[in-house]
N, C-alpha and C. Protein backbone atom coordinates (compact mmCIF):
# COMPACT_ATOMS: atom_id res chain seq x y z
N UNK A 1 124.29 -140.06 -24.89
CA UNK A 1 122.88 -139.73 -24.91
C UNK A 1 122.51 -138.81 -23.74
N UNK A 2 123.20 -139.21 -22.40
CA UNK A 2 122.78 -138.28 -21.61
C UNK A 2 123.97 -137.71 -21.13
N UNK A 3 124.96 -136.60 -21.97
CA UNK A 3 125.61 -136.24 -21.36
C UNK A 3 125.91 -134.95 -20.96
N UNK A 4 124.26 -134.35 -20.83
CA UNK A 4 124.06 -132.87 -19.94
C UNK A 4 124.47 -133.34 -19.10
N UNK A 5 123.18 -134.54 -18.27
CA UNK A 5 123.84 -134.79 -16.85
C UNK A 5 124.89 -135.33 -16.00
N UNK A 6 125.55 -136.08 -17.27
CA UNK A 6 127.06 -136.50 -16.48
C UNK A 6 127.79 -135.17 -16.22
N UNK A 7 127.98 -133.74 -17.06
CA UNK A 7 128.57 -133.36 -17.17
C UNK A 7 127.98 -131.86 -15.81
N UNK A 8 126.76 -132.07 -15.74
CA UNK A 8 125.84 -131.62 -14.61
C UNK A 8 126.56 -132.20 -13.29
N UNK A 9 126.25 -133.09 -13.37
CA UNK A 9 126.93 -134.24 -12.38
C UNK A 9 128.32 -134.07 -11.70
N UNK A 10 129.27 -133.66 -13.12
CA UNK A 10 130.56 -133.96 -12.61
C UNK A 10 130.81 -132.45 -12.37
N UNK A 11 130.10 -131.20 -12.51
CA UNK A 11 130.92 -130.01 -12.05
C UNK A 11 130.23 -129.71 -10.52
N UNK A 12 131.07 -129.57 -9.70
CA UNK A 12 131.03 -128.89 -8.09
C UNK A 12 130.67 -128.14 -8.14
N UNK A 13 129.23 -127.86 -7.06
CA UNK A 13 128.71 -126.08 -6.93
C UNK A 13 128.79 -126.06 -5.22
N UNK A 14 129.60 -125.12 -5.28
CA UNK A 14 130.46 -125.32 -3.43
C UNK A 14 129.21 -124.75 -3.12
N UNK A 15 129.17 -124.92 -1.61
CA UNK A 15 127.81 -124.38 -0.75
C UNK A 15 127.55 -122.89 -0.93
N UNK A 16 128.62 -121.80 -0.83
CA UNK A 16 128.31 -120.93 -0.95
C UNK A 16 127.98 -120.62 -2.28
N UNK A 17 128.06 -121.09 -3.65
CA UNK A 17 127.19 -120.99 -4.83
C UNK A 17 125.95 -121.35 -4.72
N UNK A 18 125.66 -122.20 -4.11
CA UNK A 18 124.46 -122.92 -3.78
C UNK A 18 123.55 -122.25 -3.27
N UNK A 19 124.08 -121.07 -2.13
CA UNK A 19 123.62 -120.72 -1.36
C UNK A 19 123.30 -118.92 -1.71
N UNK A 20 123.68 -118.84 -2.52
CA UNK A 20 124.04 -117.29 -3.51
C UNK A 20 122.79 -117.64 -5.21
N UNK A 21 122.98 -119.29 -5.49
CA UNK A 21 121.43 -119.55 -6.22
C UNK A 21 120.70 -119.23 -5.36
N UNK A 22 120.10 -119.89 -4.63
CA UNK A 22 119.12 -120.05 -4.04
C UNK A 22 118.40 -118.58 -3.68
N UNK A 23 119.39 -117.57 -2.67
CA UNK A 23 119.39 -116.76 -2.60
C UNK A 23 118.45 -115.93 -3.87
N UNK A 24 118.66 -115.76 -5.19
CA UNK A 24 118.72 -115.34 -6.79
C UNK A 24 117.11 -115.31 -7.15
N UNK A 25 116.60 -116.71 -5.97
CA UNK A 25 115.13 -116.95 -6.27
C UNK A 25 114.15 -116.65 -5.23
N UNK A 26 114.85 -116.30 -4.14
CA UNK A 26 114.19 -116.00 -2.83
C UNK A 26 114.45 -116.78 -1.91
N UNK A 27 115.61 -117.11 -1.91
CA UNK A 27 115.78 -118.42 -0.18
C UNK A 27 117.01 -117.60 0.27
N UNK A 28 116.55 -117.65 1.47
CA UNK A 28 117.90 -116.96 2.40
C UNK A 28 118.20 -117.67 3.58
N UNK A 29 119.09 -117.33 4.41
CA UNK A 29 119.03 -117.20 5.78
C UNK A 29 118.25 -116.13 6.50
N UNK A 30 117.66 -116.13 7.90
CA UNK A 30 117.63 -115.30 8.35
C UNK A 30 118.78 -114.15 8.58
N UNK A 31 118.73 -113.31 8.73
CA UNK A 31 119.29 -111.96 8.94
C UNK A 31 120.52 -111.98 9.88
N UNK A 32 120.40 -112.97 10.85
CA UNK A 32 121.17 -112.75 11.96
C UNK A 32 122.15 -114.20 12.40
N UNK A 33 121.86 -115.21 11.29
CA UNK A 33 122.27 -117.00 10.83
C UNK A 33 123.06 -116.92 10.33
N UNK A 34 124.15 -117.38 10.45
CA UNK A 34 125.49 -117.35 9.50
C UNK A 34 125.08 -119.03 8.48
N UNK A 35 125.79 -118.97 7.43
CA UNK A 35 125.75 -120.42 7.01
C UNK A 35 126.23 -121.43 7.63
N UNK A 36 127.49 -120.91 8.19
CA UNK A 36 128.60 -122.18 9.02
C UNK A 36 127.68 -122.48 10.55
N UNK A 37 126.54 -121.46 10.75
CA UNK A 37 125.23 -122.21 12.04
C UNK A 37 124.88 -123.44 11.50
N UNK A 38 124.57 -123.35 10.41
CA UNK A 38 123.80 -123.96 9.57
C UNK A 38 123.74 -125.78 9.44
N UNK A 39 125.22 -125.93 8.73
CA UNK A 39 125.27 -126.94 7.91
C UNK A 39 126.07 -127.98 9.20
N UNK A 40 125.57 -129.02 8.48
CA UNK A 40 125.88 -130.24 9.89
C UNK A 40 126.55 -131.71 8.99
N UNK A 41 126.85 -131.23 7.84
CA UNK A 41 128.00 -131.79 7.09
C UNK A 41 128.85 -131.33 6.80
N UNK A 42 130.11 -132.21 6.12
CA UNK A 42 131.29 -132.02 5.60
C UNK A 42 131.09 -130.82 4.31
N UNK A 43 131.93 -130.11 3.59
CA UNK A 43 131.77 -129.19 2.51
C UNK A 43 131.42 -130.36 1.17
N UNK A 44 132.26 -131.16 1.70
CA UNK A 44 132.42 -132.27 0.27
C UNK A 44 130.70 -132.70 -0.20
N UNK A 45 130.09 -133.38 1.32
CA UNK A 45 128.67 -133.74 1.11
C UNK A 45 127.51 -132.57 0.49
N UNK A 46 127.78 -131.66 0.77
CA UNK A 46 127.01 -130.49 0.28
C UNK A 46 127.38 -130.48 -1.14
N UNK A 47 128.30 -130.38 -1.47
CA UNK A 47 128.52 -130.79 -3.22
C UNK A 47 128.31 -132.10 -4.03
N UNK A 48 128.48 -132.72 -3.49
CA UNK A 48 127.72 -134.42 -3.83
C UNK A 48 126.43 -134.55 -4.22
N UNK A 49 126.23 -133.49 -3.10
CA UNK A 49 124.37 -133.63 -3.13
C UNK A 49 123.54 -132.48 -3.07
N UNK A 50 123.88 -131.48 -4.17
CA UNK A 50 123.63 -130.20 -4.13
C UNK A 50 122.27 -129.54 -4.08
N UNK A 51 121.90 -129.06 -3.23
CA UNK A 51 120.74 -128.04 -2.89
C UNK A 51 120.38 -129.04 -1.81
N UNK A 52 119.80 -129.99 -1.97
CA UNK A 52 119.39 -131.11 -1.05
C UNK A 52 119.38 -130.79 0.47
N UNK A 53 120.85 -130.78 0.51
CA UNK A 53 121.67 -131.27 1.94
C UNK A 53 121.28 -129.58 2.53
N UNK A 54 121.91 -128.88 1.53
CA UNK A 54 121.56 -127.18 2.23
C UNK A 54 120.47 -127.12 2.16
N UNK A 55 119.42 -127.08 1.42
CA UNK A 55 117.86 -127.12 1.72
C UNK A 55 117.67 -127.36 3.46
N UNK A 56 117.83 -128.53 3.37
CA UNK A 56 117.35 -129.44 4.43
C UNK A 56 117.98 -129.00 5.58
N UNK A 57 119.16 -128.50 5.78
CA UNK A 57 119.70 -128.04 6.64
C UNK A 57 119.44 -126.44 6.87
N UNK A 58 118.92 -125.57 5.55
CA UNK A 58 118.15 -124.28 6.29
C UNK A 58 116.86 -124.20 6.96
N UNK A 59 116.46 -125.78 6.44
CA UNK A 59 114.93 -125.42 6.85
C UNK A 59 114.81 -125.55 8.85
N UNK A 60 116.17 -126.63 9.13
CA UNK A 60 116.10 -126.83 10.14
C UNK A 60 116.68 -126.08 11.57
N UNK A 61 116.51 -126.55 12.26
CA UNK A 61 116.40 -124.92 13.53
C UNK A 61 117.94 -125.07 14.06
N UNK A 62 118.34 -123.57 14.40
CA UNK A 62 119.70 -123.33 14.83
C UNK A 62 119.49 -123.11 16.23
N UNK A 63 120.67 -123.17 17.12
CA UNK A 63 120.79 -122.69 18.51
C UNK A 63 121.08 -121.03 18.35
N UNK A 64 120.48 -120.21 18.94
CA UNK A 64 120.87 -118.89 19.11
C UNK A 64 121.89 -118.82 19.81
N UNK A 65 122.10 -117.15 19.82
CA UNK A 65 122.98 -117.45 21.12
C UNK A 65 122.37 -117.04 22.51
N UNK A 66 121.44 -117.10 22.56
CA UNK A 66 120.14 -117.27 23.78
C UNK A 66 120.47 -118.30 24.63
N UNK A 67 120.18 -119.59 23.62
CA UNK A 67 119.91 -121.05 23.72
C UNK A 67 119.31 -121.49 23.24
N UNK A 68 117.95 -120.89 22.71
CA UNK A 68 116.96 -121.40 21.87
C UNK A 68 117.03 -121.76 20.47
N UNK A 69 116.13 -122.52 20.03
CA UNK A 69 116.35 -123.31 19.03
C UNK A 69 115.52 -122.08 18.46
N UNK A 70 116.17 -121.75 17.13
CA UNK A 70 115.02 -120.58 15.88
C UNK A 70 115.24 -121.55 14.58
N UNK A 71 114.53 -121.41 13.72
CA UNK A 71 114.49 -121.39 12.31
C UNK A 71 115.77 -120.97 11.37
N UNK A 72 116.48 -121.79 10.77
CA UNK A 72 117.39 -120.55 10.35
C UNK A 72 116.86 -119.78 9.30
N UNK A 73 116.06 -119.89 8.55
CA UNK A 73 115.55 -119.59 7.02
C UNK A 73 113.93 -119.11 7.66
N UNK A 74 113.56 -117.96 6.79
CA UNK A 74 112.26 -118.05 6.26
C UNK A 74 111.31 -118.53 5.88
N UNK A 75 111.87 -119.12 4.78
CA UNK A 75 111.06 -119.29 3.09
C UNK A 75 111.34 -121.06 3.54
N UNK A 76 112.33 -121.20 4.49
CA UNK A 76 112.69 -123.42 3.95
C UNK A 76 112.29 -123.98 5.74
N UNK A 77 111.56 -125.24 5.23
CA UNK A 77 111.57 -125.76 6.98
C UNK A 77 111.49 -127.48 6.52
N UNK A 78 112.12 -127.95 7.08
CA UNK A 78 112.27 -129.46 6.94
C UNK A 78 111.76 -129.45 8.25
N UNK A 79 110.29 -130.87 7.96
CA UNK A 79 110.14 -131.78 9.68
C UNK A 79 109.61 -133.14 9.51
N UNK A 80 109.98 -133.65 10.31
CA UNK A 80 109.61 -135.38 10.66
C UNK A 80 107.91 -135.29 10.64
N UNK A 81 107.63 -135.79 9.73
CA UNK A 81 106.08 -135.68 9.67
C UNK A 81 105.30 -136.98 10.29
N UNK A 82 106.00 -138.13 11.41
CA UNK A 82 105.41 -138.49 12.22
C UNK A 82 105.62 -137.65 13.33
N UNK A 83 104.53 -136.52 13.70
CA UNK A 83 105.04 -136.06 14.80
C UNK A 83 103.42 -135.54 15.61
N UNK A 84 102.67 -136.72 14.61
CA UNK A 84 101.02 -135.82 15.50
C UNK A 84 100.44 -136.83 16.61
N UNK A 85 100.69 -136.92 17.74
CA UNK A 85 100.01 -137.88 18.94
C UNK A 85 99.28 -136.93 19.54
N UNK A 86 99.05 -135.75 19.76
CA UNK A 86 97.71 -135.68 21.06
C UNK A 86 97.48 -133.66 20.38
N UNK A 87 96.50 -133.18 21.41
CA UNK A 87 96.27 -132.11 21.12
C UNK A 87 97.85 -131.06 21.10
N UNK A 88 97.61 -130.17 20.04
CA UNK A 88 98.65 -129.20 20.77
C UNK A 88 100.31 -129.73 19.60
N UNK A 89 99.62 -130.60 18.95
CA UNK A 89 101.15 -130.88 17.88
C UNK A 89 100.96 -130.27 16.71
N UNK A 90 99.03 -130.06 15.89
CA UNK A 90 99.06 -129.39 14.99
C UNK A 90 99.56 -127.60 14.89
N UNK A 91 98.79 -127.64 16.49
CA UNK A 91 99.56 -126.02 16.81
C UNK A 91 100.62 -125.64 16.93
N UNK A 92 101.90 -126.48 16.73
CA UNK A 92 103.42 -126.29 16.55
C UNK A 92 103.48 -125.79 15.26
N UNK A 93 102.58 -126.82 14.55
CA UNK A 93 103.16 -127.03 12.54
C UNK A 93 102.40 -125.67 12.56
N UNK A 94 101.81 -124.78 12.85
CA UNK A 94 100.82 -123.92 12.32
C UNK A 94 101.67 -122.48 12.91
N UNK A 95 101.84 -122.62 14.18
CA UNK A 95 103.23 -121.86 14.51
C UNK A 95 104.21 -121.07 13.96
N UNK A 96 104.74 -122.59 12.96
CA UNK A 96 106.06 -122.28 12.14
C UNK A 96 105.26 -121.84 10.68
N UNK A 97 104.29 -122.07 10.10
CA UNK A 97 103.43 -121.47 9.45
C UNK A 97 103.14 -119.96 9.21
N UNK A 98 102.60 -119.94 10.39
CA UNK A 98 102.45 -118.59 10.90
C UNK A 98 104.18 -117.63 10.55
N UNK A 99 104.96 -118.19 11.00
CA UNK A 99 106.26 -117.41 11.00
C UNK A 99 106.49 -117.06 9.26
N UNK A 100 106.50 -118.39 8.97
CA UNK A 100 106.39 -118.29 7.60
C UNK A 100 106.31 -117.29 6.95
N UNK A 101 104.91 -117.31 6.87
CA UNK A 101 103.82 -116.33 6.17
C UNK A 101 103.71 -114.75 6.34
N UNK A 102 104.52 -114.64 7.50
CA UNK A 102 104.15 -112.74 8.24
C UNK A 102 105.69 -112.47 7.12
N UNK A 103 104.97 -111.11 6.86
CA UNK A 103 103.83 -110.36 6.92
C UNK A 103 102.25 -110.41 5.74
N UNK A 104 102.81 -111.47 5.07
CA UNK A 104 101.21 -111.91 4.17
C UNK A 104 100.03 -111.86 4.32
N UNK A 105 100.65 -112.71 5.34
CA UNK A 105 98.98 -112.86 6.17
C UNK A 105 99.45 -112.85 7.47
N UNK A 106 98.26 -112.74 8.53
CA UNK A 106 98.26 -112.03 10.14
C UNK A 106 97.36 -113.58 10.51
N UNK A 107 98.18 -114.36 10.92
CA UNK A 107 97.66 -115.87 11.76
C UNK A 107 98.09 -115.73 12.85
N UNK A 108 96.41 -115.84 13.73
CA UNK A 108 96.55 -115.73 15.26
C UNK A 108 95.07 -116.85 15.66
N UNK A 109 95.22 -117.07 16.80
CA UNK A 109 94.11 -117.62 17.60
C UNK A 109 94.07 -119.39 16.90
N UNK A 110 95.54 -119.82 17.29
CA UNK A 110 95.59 -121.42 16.27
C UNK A 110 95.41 -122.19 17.69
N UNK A 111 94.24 -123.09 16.89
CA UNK A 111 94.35 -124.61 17.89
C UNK A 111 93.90 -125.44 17.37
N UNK A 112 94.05 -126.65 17.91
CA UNK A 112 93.89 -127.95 17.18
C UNK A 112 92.98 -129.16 18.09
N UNK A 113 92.61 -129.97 17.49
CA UNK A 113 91.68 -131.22 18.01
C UNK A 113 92.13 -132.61 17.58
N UNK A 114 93.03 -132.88 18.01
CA UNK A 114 93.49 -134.46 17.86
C UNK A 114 93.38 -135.97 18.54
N UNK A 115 92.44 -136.62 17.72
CA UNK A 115 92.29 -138.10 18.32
C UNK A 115 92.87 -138.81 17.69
N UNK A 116 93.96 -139.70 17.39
CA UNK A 116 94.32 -140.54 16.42
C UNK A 116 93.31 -141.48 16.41
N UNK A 117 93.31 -142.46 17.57
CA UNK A 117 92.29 -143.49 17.66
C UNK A 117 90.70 -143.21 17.03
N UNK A 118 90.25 -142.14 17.31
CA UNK A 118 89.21 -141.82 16.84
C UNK A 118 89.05 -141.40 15.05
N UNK A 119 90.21 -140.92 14.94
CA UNK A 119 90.47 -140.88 13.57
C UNK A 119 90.10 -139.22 13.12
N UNK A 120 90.05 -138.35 14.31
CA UNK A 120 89.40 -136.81 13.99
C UNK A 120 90.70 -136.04 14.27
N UNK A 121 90.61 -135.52 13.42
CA UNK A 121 91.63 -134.31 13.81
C UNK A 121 91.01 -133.05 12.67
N UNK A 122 91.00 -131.86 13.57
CA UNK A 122 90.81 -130.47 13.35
C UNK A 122 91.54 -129.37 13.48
N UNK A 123 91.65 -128.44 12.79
CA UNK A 123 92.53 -127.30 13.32
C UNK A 123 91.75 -125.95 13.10
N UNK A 124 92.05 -124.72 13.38
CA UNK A 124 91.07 -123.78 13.09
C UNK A 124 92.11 -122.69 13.77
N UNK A 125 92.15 -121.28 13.53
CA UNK A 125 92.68 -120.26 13.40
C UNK A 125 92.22 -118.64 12.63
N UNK A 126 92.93 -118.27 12.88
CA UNK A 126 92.12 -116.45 12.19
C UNK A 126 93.11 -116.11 11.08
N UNK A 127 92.84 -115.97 9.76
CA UNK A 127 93.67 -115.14 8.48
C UNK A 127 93.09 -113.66 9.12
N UNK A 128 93.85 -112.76 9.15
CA UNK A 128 93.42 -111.27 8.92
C UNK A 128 92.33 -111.20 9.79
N UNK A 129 92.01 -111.51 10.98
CA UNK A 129 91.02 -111.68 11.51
C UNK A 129 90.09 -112.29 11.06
N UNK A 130 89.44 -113.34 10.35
CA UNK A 130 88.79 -113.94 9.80
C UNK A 130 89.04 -115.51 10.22
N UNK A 131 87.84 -116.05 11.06
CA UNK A 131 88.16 -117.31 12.03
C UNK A 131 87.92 -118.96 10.53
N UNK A 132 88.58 -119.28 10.39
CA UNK A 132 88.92 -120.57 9.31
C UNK A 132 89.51 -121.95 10.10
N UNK A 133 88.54 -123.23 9.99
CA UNK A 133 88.45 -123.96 10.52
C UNK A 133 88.19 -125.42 9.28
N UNK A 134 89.29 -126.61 9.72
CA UNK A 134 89.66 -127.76 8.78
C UNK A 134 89.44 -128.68 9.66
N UNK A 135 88.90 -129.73 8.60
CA UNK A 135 88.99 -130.93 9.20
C UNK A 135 90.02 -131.77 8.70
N UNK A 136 91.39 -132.45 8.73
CA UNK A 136 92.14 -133.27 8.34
C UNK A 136 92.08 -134.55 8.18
N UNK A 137 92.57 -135.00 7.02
CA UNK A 137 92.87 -136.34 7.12
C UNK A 137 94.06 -136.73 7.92
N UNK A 138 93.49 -138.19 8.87
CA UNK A 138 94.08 -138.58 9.57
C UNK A 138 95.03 -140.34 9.05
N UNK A 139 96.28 -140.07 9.04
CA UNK A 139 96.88 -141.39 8.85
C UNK A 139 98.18 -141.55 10.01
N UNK A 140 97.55 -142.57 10.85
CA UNK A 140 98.33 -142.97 12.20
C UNK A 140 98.92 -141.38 12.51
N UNK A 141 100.29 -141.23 13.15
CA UNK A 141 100.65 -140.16 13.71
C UNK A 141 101.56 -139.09 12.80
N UNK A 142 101.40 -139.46 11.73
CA UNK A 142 101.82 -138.75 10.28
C UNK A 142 101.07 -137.72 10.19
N UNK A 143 101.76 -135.73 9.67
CA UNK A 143 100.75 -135.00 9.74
C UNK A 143 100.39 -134.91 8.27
N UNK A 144 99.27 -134.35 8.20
CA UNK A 144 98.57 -134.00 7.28
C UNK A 144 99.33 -133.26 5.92
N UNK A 145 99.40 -132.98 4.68
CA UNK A 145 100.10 -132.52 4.28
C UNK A 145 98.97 -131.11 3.66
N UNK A 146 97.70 -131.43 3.99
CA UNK A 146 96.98 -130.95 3.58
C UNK A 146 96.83 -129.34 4.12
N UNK A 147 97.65 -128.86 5.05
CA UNK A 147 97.66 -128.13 5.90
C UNK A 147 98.59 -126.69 5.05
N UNK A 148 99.49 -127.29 4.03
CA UNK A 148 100.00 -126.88 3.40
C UNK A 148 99.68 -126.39 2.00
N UNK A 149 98.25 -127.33 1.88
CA UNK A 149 97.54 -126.50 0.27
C UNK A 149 96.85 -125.75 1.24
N UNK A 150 96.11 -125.85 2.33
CA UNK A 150 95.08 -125.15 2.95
C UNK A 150 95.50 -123.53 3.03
N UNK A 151 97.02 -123.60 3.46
CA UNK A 151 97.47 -121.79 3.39
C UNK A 151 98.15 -121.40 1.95
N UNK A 152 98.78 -122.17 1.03
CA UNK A 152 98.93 -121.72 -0.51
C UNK A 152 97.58 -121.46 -0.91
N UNK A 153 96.21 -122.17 -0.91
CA UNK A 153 95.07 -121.32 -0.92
C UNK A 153 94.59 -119.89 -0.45
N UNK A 154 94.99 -119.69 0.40
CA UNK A 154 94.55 -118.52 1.19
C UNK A 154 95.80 -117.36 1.01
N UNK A 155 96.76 -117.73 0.61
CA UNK A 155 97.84 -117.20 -0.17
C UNK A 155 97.58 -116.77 -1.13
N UNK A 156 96.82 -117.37 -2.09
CA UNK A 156 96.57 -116.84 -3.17
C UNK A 156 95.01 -115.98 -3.25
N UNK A 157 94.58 -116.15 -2.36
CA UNK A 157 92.62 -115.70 -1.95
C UNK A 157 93.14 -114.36 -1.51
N UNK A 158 94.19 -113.79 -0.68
CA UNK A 158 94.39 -113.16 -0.40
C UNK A 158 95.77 -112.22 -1.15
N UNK A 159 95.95 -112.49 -2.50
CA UNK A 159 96.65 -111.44 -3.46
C UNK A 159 98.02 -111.83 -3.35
N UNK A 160 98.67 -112.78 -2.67
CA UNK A 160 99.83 -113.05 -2.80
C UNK A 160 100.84 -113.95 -4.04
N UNK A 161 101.87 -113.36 -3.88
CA UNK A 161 102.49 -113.96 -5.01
C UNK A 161 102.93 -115.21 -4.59
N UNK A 162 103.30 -115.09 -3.02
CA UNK A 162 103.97 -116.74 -2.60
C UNK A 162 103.24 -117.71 -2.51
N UNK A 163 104.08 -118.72 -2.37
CA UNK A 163 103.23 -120.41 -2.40
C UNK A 163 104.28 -121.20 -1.69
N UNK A 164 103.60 -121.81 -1.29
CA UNK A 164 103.92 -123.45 -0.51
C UNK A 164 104.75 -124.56 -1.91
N UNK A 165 105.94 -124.96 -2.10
CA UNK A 165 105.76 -126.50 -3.04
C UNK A 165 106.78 -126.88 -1.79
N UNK A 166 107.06 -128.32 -1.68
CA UNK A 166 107.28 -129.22 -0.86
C UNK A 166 108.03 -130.31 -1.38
N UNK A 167 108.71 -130.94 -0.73
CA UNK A 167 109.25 -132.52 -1.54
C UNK A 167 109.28 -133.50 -0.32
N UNK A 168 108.33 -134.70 -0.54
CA UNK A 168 108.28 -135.85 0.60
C UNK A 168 109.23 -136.44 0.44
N UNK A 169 110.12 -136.57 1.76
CA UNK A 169 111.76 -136.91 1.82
C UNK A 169 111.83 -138.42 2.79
N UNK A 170 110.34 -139.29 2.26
CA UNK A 170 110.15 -140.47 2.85
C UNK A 170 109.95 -139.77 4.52
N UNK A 171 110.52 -140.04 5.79
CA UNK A 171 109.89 -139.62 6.52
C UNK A 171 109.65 -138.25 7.19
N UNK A 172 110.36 -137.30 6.43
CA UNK A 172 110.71 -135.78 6.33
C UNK A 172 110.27 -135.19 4.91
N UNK A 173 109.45 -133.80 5.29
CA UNK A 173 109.06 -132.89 4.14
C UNK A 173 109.46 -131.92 4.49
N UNK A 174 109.99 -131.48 3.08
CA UNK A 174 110.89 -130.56 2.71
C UNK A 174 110.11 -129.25 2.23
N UNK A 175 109.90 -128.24 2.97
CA UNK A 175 109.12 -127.09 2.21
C UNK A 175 109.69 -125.95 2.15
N UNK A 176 109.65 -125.32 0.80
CA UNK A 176 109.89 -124.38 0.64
C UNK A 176 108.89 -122.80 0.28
N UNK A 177 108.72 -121.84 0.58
CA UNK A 177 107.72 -120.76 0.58
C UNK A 177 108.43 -119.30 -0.43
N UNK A 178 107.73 -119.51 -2.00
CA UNK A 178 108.68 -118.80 -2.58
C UNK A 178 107.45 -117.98 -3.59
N UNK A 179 107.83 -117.32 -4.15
CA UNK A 179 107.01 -116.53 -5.30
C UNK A 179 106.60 -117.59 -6.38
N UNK A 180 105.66 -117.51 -6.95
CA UNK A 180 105.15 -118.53 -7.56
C UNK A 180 105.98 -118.77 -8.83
N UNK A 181 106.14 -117.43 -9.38
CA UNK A 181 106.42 -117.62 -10.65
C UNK A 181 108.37 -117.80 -10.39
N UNK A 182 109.04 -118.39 -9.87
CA UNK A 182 110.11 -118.69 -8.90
C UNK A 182 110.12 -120.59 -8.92
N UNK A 183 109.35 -120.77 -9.05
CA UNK A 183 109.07 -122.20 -9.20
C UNK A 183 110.12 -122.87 -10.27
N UNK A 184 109.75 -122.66 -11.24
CA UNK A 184 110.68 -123.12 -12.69
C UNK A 184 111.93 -122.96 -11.91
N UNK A 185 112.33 -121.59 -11.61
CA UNK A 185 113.80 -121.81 -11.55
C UNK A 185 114.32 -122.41 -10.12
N UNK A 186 113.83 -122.79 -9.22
CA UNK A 186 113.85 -123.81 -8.23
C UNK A 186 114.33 -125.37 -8.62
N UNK A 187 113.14 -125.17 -9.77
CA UNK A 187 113.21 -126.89 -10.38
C UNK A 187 114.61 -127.34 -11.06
N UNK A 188 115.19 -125.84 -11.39
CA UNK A 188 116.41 -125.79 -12.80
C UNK A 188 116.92 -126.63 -11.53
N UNK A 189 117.18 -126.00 -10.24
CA UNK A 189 118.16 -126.02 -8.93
C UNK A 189 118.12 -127.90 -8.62
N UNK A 190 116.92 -127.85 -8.29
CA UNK A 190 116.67 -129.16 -7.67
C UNK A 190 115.36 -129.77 -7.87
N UNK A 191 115.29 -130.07 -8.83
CA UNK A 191 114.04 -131.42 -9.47
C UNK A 191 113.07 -131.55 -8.43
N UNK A 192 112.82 -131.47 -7.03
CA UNK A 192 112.24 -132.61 -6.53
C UNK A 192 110.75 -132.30 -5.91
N UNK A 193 110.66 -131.09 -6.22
CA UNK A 193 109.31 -130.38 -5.58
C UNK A 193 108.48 -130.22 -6.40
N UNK A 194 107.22 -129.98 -5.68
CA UNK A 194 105.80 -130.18 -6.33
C UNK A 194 105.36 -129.39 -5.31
N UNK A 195 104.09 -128.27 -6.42
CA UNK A 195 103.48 -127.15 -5.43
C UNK A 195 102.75 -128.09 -4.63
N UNK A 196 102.24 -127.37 -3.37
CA UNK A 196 101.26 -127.85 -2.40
C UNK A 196 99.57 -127.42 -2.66
């Protein structure tokens, strides 16, 4: 009865296929990231658990050879979404946002207002010079996910083809930033996302 997916299941798509899909729909590395920066598993686990493991591992930041920690990817960013305690944490997530998004849109002048206890949190910033200001929902030190329809809105207000979809990875979200109509064949890849 179901034996697309056993047979889904049982064929191997080595990382670099994986990584040559993905590629097909708009996910890359940066320019200057090798894959082998990248991945922080075995080859075997990356095929076990295909797109997943490489997803999750482009979205997350490489050592240069600076020292500094960069992004390896564009379009993918995996983060621990308990990560909001005081002023100055929404302006990280908005940051990597910002990186995101250029050259789409021009995000400058980001800051944020965070009380957990109080239960307020705000953020506010400039699209294209144009000053845009949110109020968030607040749950304990978990961020908002809302932050993420807030710029696929303005993504699309402003003529773009890309979009925000995401997959909550229990205490890590998984986002990816791709052409809209790119979606379907994402899903062929890996089931697990839903636009923002």
């Amino acid at each position: 009865m179901f034996g697309w997916l056993k047979s889904r299941r049982n064929s191997k798509v080595t990382v670099q296929e994986q990584l040559q899909n993905l590629r097909s729909i708009g996910i890359d590395l940066k320019q200057d990231i090798r894959l082998e920066d990248c991945l922080h598993d075995e080859y075997r686990a990356y095929e076990s658990r295909p797109y997943l493991l490489l997803l999750t591992d482009l979205g997350s930041e490489v050592e240069s050879e600076e020292g500094t920690f960069i992004a390896a990817s564009h379009n993918v960013w995996c983060f621990d979404r308990e990560c909001i305690e005081d002023h100055g944490d929404y302006v990280r997530l908005l940051e990597r946002i910002r990186e995101m998004l250029a050259p789409d849109l021009s995000i400058d002048h980001l800051s944020d207002y965070v009380d957990i206890e109080e239960e307020k949190v705000n953020i506010s910033f400039t699209v294209n010079e144009v000053a845009h200001s949110y109020e968030l929902r607040v749950n304990n030190d978990w961020a908002s996910l809302q932050i993420l329809t807030i710029f696929t809105a303005l993504l699309e207000e402003h003529g773009s083809k890309k979009r925000f979809f995401f997959s909550d990875l229990d205490n890590h979200v998984l986002v990816v930033l791709i052409d809209r109509d790119r979606f379907g064949d994402l899903r062929e890849l890996l089931d697990v996302f839903i636009p923002a």
